[in-house]
C-alpha atoms as a PDB file:
ATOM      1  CA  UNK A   1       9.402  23.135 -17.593  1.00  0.00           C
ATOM      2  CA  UNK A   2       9.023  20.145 -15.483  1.00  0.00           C
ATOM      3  CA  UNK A   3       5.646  18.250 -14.773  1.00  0.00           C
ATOM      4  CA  UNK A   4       4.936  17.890 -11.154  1.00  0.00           C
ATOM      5  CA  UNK A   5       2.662  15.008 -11.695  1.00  0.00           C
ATOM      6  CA  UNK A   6       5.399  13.186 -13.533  1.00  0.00           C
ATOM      7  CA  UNK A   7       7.833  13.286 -10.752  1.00  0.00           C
ATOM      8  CA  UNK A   8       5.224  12.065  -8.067  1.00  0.00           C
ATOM      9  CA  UNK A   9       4.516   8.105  -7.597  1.00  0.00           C
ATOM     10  CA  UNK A  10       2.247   6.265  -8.836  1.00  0.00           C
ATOM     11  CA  UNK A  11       2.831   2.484  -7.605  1.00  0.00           C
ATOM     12  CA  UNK A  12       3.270   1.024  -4.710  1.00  0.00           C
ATOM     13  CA  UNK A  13       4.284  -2.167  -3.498  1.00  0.00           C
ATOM     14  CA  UNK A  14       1.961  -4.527  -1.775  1.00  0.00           C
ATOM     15  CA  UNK A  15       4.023  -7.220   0.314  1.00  0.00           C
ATOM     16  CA  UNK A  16       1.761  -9.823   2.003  1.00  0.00           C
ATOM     17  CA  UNK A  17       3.804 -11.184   5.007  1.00  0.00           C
ATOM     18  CA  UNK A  18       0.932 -14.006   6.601  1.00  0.00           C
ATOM     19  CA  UNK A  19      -1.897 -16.163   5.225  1.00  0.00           C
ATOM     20  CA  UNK A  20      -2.048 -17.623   1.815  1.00  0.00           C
ATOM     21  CA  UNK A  21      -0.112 -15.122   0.362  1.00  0.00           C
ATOM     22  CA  UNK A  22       2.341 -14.671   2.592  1.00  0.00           C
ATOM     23  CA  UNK A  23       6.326 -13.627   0.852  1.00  0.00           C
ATOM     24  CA  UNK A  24       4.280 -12.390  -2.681  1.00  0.00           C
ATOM     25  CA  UNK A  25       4.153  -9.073  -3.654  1.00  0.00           C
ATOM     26  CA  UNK A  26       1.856  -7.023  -5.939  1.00  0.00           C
ATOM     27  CA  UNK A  27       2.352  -3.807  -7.758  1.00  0.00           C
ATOM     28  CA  UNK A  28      -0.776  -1.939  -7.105  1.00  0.00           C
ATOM     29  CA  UNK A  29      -1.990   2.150  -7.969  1.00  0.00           C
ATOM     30  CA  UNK A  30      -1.823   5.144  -5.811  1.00  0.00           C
ATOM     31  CA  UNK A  31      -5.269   6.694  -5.666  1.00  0.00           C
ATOM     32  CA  UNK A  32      -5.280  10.379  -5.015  1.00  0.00           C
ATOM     33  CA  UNK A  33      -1.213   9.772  -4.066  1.00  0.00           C
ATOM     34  CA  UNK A  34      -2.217   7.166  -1.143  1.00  0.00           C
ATOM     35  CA  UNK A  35      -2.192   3.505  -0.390  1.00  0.00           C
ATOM     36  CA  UNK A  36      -5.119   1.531   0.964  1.00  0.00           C
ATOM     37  CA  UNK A  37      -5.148   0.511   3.764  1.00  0.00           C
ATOM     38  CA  UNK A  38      -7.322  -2.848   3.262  1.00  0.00           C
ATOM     39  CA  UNK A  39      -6.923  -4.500   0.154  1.00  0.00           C
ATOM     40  CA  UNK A  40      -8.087  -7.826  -1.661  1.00  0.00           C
ATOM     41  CA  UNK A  41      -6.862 -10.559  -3.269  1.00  0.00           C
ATOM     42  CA  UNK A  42      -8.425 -13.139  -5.639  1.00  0.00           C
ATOM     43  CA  UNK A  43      -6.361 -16.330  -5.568  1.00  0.00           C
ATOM     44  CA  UNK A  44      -7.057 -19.768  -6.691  1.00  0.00           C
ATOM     45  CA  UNK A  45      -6.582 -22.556  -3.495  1.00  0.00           C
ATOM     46  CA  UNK A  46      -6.848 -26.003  -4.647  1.00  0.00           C
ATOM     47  CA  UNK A  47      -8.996 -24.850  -8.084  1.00  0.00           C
ATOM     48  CA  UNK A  48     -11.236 -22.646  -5.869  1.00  0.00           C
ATOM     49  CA  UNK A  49     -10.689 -18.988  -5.991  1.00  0.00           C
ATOM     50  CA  UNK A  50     -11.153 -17.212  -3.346  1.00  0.00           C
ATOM     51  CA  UNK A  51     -11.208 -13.711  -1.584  1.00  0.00           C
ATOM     52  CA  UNK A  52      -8.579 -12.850   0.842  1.00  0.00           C
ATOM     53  CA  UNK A  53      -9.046  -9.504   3.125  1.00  0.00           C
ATOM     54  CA  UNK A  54      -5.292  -7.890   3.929  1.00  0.00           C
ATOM     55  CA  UNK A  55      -5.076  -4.988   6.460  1.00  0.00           C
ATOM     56  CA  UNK A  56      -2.094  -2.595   6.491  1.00  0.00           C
ATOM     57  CA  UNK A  57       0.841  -2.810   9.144  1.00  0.00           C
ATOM     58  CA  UNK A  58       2.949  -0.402   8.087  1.00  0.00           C
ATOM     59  CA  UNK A  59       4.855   1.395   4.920  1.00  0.00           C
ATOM     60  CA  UNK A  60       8.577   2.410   4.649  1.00  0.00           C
ATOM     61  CA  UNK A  61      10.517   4.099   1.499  1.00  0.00           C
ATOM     62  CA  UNK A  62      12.759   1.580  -0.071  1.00  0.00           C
ATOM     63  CA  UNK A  63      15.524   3.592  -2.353  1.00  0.00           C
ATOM     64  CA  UNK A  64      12.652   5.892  -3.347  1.00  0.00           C
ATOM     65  CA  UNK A  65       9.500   3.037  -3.622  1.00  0.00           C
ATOM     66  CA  UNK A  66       6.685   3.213  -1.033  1.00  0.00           C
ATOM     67  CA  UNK A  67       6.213  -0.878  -0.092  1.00  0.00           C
ATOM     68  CA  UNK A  68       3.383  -1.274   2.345  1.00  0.00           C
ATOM     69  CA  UNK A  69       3.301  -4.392   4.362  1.00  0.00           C
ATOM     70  CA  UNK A  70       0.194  -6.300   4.644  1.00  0.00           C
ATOM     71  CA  UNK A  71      -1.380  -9.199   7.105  1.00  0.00           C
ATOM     72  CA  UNK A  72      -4.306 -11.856   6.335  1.00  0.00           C
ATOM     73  CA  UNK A  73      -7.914 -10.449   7.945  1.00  0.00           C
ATOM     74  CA  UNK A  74      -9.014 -14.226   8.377  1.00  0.00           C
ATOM     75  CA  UNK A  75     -12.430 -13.859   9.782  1.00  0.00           C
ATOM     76  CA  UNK A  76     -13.406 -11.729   6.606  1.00  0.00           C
ATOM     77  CA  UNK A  77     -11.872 -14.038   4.014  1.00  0.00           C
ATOM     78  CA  UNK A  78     -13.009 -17.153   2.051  1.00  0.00           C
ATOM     79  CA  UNK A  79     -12.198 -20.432   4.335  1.00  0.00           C
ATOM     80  CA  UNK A  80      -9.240 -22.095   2.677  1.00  0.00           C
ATOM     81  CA  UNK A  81      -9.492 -25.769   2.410  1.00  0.00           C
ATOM     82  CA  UNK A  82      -6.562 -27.262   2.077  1.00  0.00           C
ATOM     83  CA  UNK A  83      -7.730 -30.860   1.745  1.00  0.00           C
ATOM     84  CA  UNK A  84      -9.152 -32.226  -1.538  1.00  0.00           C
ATOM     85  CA  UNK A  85     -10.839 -34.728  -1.397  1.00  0.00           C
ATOM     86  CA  UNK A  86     -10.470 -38.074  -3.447  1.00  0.00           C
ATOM     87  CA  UNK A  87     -12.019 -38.502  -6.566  1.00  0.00           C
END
């Protein structure tokens, strides 16, 4: 006999298509069988890490794989410097 919960998906794919993650993708858990639909992202910009705020655009099934596309929520994430400054 057969396990439902086996058969059912667990992952998802995160792909971040603007900001300073834009064209990575992250392997992230399905809670309860669902995606979020605003996730975060601790990345290191010039030494500094920061907190970046992605909002969903949409999902699509890829050859069986849920992949959820994300874009950059500016106003609620760290500011990114981009300059460093001499020492």
């Amino acid at each position: 006999m057969s396990n439902p919960d086996s058969e059912t998906p667990t992952l998802y794919i995160a792909e971040f298509i603007d900001g300073p993650l834009e064209g990575q993708i992250d392997s992230r858990a399905l809670v309860r069988g669902k995606h979020a639909s605003r996730i975060s992202m601790v990345a290191a910009v010039a030494g500094l890490e920061s907190v970046f705020w992605y909002d969903e655009v949409d999902e699509r099934d890829l050859n069986g794989q849920r992949r959820v596309r994300y874009a950059f929520d500016q106003s609620e994430s760290d500011p990114v410097d981009t300059e460093v400054e001499p020492l």
